[in-house]
N, C-alpha and C. Protein backbone atom coordinates (compact mmCIF):
# COMPACT_ATOMS: atom_id res chain seq x y z
N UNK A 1 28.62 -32.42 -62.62
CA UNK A 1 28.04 -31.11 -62.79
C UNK A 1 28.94 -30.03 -62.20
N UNK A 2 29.46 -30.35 -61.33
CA UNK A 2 30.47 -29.77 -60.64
C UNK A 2 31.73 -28.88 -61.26
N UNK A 3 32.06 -30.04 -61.63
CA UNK A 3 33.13 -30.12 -62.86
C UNK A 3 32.36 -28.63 -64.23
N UNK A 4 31.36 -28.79 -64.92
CA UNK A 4 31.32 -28.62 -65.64
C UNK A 4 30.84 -26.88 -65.24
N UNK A 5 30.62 -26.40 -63.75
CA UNK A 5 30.07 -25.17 -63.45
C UNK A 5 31.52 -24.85 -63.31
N UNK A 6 32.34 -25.65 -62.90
CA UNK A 6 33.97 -24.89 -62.28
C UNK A 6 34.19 -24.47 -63.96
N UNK A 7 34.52 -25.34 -64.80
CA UNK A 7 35.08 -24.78 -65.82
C UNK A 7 34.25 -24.02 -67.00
N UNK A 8 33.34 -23.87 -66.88
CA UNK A 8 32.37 -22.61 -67.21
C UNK A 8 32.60 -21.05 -66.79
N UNK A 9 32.82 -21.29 -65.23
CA UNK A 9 33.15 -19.92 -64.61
C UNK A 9 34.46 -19.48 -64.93
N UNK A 10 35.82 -20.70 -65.28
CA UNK A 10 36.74 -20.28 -65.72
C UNK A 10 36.73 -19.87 -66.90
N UNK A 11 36.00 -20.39 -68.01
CA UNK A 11 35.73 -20.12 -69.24
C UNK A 11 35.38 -18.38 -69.23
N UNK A 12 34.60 -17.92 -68.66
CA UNK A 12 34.16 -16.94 -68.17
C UNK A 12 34.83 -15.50 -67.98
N UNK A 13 35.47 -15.54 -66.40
CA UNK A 13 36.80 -15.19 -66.09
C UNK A 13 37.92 -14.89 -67.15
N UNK A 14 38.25 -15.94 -67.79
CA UNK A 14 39.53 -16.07 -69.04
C UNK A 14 38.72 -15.10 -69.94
N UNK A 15 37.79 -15.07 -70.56
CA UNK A 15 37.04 -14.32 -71.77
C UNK A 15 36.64 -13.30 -71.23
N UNK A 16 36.50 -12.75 -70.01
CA UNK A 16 36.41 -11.35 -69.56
C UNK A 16 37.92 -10.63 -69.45
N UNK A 17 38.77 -11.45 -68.94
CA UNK A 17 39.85 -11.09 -68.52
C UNK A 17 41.11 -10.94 -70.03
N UNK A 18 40.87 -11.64 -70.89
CA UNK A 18 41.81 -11.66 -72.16
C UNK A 18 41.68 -9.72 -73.29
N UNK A 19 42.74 -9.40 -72.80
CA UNK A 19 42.50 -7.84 -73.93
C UNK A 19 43.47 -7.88 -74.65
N UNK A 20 43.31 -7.77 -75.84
CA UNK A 20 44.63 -8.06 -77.39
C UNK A 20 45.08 -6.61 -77.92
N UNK A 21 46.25 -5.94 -77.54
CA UNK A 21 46.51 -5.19 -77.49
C UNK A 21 46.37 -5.01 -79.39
N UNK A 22 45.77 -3.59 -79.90
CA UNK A 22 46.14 -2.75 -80.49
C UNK A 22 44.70 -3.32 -81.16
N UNK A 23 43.72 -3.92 -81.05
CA UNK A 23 42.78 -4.30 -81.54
C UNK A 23 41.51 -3.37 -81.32
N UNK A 24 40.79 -2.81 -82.31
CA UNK A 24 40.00 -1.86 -82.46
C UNK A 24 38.68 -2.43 -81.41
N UNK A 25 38.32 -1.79 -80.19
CA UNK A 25 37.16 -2.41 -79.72
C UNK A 25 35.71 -2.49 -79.94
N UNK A 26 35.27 -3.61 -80.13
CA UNK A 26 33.94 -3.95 -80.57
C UNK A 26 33.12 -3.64 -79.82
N UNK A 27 31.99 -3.81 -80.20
CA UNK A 27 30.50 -3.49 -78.65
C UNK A 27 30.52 -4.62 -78.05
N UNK A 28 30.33 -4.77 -76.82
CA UNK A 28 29.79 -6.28 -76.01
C UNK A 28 28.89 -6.83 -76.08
N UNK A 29 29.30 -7.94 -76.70
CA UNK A 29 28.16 -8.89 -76.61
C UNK A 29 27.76 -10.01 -75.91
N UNK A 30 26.87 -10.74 -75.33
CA UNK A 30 26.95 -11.44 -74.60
C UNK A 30 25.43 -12.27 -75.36
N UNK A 31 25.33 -13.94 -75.45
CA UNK A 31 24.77 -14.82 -76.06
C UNK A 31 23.32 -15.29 -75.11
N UNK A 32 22.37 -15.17 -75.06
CA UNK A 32 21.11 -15.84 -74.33
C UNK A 32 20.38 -16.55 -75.13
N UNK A 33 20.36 -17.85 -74.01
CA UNK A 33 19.57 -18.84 -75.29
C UNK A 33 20.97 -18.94 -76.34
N UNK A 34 20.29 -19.04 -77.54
CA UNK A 34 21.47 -18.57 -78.36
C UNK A 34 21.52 -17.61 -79.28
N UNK A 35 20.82 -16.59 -78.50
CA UNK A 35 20.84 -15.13 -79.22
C UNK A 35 21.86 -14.25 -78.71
N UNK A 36 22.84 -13.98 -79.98
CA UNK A 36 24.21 -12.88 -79.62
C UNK A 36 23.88 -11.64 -79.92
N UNK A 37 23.54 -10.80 -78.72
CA UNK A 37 22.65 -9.67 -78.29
C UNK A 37 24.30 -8.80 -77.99
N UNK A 38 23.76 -7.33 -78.85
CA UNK A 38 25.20 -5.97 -78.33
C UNK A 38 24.94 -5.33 -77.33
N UNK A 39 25.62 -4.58 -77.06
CA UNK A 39 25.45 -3.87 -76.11
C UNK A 39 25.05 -2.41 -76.66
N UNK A 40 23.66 -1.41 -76.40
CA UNK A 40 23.45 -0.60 -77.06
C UNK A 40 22.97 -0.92 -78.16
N UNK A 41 22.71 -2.19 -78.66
CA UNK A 41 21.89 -2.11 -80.30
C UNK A 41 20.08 -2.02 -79.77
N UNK A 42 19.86 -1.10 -81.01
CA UNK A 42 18.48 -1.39 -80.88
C UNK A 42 17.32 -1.93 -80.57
N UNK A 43 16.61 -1.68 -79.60
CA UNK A 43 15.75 -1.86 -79.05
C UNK A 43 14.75 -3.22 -79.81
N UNK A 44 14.10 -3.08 -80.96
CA UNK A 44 13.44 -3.22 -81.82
C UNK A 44 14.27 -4.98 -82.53
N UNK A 45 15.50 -4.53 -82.77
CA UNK A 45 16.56 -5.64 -83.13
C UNK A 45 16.66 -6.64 -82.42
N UNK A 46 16.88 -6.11 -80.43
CA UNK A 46 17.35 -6.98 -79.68
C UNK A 46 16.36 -8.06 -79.49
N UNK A 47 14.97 -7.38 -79.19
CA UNK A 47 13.59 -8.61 -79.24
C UNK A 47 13.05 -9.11 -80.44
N UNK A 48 13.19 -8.49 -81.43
CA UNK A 48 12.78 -9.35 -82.69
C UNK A 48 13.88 -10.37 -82.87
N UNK A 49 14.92 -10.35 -82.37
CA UNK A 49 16.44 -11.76 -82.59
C UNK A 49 15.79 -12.24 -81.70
N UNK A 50 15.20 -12.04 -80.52
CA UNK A 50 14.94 -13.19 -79.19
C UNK A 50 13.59 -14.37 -80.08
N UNK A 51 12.45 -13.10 -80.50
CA UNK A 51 11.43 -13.73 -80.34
C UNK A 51 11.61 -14.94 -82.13
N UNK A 52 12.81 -14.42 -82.73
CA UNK A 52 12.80 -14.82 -83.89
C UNK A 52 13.10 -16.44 -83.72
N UNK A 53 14.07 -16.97 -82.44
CA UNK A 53 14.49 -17.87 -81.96
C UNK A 53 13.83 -18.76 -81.17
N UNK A 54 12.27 -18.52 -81.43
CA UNK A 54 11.48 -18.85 -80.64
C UNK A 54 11.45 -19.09 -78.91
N UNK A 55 12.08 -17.78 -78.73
CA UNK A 55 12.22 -17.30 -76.85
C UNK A 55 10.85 -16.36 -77.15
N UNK A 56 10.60 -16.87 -75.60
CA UNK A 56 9.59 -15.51 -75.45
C UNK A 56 9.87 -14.86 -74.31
N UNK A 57 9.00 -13.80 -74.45
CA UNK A 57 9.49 -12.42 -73.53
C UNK A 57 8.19 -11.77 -72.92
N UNK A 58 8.88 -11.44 -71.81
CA UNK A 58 7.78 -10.93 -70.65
C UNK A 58 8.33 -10.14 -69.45
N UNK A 59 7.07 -8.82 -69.52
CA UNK A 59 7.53 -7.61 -68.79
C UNK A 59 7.99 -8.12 -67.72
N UNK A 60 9.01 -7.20 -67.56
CA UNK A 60 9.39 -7.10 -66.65
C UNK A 60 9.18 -6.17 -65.20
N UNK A 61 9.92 -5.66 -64.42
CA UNK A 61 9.60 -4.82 -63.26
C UNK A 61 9.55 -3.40 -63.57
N UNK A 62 9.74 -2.76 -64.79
CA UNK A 62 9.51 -1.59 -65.29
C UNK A 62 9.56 -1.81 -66.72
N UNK A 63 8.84 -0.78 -67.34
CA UNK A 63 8.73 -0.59 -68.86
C UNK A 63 9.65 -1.06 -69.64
N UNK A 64 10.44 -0.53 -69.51
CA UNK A 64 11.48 -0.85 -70.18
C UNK A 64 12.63 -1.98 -70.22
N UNK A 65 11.71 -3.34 -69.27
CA UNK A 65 13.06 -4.59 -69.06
C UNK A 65 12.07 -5.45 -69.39
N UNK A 66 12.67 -6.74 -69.58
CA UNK A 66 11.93 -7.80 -70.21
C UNK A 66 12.54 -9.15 -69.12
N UNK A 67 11.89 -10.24 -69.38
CA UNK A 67 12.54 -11.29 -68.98
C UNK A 67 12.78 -12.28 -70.50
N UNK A 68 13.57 -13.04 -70.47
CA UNK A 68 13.85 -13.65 -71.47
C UNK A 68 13.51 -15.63 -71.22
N UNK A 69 12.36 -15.66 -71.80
CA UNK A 69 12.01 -17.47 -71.18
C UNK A 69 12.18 -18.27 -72.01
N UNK A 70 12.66 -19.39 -71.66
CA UNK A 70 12.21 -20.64 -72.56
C UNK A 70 11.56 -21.91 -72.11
N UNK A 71 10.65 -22.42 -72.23
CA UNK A 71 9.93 -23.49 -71.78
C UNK A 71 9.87 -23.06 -70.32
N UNK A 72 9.65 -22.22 -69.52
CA UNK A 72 9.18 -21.55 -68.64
C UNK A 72 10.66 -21.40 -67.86
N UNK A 73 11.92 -21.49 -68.39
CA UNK A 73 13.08 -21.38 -67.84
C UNK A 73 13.59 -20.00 -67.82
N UNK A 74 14.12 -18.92 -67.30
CA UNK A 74 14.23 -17.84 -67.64
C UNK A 74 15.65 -18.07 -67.80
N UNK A 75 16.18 -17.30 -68.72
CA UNK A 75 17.35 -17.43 -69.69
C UNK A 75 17.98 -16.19 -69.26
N UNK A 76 17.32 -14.88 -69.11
CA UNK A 76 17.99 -13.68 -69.10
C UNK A 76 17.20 -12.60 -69.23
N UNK A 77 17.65 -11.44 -68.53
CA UNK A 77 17.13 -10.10 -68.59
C UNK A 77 17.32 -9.26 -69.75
N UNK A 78 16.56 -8.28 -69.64
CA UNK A 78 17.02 -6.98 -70.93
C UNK A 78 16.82 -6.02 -70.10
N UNK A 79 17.27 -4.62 -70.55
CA UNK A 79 16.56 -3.65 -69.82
C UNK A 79 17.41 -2.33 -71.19
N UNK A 80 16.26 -1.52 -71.40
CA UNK A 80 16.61 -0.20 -72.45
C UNK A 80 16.25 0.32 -71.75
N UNK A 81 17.38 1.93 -72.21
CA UNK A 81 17.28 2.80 -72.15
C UNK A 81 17.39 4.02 -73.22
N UNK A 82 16.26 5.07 -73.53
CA UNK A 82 16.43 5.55 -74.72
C UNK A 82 16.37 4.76 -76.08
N UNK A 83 15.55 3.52 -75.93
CA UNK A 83 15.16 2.28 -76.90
C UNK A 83 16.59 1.85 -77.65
N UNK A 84 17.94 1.55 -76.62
CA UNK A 84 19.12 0.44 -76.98
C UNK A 84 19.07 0.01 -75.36
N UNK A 85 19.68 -1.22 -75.85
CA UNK A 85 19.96 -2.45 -75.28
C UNK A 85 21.36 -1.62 -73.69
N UNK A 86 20.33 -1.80 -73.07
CA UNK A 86 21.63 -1.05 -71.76
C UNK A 86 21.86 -2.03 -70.81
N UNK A 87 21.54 -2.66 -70.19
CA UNK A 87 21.55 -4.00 -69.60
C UNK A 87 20.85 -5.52 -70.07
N UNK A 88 21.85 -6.43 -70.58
CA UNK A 88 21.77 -7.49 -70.41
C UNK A 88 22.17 -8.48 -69.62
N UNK A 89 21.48 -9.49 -69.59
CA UNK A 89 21.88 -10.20 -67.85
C UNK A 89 21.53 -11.69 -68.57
N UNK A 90 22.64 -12.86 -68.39
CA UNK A 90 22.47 -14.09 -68.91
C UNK A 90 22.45 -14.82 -67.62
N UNK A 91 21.35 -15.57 -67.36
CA UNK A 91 21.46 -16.55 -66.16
C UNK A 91 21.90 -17.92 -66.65
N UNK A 92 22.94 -18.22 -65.18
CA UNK A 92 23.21 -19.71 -65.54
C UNK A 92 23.08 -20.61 -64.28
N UNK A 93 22.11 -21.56 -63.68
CA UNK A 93 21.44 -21.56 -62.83
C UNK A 93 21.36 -23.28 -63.05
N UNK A 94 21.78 -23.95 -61.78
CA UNK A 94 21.46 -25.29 -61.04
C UNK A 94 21.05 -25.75 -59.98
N UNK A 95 20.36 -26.75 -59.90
CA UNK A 95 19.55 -27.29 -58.64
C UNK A 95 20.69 -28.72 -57.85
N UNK A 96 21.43 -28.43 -58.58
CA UNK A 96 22.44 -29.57 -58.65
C UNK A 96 23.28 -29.45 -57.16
N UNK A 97 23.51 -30.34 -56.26
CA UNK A 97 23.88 -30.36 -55.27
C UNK A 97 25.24 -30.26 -55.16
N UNK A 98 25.97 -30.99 -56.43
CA UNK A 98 27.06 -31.01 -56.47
C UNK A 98 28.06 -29.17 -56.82
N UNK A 99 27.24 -28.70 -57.46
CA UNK A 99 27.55 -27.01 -58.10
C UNK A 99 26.83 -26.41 -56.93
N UNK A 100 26.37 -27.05 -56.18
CA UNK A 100 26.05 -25.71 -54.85
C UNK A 100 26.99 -26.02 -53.74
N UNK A 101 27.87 -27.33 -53.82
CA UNK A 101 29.06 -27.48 -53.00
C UNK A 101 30.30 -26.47 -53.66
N UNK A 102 30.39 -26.59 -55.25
CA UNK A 102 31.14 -26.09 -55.54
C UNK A 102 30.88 -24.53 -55.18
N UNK A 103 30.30 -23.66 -55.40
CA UNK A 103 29.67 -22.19 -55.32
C UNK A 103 30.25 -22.11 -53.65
N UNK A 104 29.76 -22.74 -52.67
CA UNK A 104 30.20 -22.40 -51.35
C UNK A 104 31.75 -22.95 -51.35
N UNK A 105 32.18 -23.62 -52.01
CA UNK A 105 33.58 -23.59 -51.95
C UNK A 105 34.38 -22.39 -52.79
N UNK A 106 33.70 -22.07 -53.87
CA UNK A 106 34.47 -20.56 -54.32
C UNK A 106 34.32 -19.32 -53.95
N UNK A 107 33.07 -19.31 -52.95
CA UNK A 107 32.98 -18.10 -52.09
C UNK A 107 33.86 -17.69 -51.29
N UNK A 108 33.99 -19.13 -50.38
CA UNK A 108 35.30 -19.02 -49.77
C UNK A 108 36.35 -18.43 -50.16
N UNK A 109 37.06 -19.21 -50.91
CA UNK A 109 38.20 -18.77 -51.80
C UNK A 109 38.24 -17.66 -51.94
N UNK A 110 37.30 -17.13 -52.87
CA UNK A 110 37.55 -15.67 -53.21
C UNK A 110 37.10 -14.71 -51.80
N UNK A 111 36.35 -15.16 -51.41
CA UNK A 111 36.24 -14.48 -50.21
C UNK A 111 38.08 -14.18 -48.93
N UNK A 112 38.58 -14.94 -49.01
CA UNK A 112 39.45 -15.33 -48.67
C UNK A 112 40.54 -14.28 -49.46
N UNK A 113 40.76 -14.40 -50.93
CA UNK A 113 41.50 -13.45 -51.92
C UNK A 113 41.09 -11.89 -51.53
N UNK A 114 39.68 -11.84 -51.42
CA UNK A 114 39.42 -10.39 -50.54
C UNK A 114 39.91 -9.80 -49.45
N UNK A 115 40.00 -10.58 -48.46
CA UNK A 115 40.79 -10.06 -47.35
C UNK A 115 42.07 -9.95 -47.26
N UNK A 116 42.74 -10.51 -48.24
CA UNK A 116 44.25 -10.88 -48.72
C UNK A 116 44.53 -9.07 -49.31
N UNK A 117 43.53 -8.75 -49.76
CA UNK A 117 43.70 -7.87 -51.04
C UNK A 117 43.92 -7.74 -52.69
N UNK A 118 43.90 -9.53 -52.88
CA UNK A 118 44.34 -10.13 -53.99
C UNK A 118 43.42 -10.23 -54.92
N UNK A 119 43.06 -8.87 -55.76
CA UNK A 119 41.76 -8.07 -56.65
C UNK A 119 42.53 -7.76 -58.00
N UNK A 120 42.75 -8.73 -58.52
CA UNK A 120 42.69 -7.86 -59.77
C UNK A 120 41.74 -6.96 -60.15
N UNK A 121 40.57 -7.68 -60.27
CA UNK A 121 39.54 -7.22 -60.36
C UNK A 121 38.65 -6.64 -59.19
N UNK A 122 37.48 -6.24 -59.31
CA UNK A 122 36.61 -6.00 -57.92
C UNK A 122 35.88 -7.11 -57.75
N UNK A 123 36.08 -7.52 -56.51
CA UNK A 123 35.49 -8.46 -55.69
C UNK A 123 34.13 -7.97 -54.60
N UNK A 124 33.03 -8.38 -54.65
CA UNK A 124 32.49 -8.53 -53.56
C UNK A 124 31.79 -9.55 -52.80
N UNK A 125 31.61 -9.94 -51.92
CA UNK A 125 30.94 -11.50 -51.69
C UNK A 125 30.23 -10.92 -50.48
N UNK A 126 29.01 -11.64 -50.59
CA UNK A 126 27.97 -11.59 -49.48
C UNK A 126 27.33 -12.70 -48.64
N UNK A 127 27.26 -12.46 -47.40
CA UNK A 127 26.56 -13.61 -46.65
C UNK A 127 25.24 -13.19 -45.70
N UNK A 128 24.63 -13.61 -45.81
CA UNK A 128 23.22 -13.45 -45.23
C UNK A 128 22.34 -14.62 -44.81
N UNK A 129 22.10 -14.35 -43.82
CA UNK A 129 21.08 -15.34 -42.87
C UNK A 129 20.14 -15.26 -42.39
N UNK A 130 19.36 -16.08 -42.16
CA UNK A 130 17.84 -15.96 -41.15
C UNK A 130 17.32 -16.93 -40.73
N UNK A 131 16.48 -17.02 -39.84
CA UNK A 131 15.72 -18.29 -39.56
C UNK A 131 15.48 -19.11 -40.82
N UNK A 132 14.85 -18.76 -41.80
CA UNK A 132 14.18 -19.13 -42.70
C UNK A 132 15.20 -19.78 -43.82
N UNK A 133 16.30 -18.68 -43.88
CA UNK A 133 17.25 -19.59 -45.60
C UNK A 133 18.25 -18.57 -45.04
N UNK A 134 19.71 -18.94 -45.80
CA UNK A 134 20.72 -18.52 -45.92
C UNK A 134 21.45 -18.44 -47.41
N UNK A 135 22.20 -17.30 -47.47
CA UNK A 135 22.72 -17.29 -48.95
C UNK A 135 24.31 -16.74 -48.89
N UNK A 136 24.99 -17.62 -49.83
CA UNK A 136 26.46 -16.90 -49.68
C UNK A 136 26.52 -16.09 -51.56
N UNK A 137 27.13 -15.31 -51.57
CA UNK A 137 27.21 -15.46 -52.99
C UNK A 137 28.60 -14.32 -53.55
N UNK A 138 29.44 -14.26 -54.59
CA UNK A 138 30.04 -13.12 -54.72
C UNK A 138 30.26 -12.97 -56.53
N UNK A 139 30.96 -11.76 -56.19
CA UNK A 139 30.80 -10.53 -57.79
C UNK A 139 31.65 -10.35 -57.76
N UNK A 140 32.12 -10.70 -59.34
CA UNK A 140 33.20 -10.10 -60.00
C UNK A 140 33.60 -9.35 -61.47
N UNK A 141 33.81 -8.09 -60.65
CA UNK A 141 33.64 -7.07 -62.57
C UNK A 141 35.06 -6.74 -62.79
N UNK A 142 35.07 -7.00 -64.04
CA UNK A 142 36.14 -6.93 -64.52
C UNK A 142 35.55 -6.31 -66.22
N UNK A 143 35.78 -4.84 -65.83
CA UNK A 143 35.76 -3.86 -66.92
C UNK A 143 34.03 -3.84 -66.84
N UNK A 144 33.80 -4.14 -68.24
CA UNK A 144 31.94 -3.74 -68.30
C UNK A 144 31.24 -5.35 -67.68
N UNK A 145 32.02 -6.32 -67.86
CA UNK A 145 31.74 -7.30 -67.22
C UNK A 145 31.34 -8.13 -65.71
N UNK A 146 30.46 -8.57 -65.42
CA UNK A 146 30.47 -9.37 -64.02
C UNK A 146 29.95 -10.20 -63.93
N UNK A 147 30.49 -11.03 -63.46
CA UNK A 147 30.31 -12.55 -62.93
C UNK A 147 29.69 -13.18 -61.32
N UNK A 148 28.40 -13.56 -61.47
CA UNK A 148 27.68 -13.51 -60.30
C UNK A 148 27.75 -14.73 -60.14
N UNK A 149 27.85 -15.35 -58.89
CA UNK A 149 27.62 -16.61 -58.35
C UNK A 149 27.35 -16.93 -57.24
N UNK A 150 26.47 -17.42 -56.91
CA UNK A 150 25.38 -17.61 -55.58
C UNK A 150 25.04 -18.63 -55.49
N UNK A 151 25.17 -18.82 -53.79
CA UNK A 151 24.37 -20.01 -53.52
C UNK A 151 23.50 -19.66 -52.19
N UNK A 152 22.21 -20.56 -52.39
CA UNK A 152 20.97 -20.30 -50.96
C UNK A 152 20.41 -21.39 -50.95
N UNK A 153 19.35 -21.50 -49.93
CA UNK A 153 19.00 -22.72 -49.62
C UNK A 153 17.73 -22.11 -48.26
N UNK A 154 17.03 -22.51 -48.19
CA UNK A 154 15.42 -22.54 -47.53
C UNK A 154 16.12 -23.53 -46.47
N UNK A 155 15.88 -23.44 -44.80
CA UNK A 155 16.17 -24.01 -43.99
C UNK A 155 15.54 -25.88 -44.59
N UNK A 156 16.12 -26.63 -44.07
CA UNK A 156 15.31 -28.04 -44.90
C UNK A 156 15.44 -28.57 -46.17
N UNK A 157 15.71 -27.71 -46.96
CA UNK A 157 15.82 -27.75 -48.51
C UNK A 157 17.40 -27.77 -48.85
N UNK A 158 17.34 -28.67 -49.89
CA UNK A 158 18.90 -28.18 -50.63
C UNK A 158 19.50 -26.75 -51.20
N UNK A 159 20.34 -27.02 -51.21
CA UNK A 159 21.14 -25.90 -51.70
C UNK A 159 20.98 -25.54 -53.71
N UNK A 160 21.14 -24.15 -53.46
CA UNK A 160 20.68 -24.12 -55.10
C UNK A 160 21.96 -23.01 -56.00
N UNK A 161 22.05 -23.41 -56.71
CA UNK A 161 23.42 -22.14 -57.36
C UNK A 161 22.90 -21.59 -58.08
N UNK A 162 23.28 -20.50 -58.59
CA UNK A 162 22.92 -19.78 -59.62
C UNK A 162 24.62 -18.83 -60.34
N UNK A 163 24.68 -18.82 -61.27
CA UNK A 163 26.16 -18.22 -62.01
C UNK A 163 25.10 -17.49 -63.25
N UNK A 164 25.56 -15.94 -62.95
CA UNK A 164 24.62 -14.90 -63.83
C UNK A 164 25.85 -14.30 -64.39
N UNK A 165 25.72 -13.92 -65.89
CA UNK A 165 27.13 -13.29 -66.40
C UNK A 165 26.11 -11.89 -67.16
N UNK A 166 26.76 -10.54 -66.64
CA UNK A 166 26.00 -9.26 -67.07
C UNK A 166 27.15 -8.51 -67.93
N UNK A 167 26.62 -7.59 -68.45
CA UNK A 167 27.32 -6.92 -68.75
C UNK A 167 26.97 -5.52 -68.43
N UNK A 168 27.82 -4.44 -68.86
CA UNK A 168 27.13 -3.03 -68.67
C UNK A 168 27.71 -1.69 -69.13
């Protein structure tokens, strides 16, 4: 599993990071479930493709955002503004012990590339603690793109990852 979150995030990275010079730019799109949702398309479009795919959808924390579920798994956010598509958010999320070793080993790393100064892109990584749970996690945007990856864990409990790819 390990294996297959490392080269996902590279997959990731490489397809945020690749720009083909002289090529007319498209809107962003980014895939949930397996709905290939734009960036800015219609309101009306973006949830009738979800619900057409048999995802369902449920309010979210204001009017205007949704959650995106499947079999009670949440897949991804929406959020309009002015009824187009202004934030989408694809979660990619394991309970897997082995991808929450990996996640605290790339925090490091990049955490590490941060203090170096070694940003192509913007970096941020966070660590936080308490009696109760601890979480490491860090961000990387590169253009309208970012790449979230986190890991936490409930004192007692295993460790859990989560890899969220947004756009904006």
């Amino acid at each position: 599993m390990a294996k297959f979150c490392f080269g996902l995030l590279c997959g990731v990275l490489i397809c945020s990071l690749v720009v083909v010079p002289g090529m007319t730019q498209q809107a962003e799109q980014i895939v949930i479930g397996s709905v290939s949702l734009e960036l800015g398309m219609a309101k009306d479009a973006a949830l009738s493709r979800i619900t057409e795919h048999g995802l369902n959808l449920q309010k979210g924390q204001s009017a205007e955002s949704f959650l995106v579920i499947d079999k009670n798994n949440v897949l991804g956010q929406l959020a309009f503004t002015n009824s187009h598509l202004s934030w989408p958010s694809r979660s990619w999320e394991s309970e897997d012990a082995g991808a929450a070793k990996l996640a605290r080993k790339f925090h490091h790393l990049l955490n590490s590339f941060e203090k170096q100064g070694n940003t192509s892109c913007a970096i941020e990584t966070r660590e936080q603690q308490s009696p109760e749970w601890d979480s490491n996690g860090v961000e990387i945007h590169c253009g309208k793109r970012t790449a979230r990856l986190n890991v936490a864990a409930y004192k007692g409990q295993r460790d859990e990852a989560t890899l969220d790819e947004t756009i904006r």
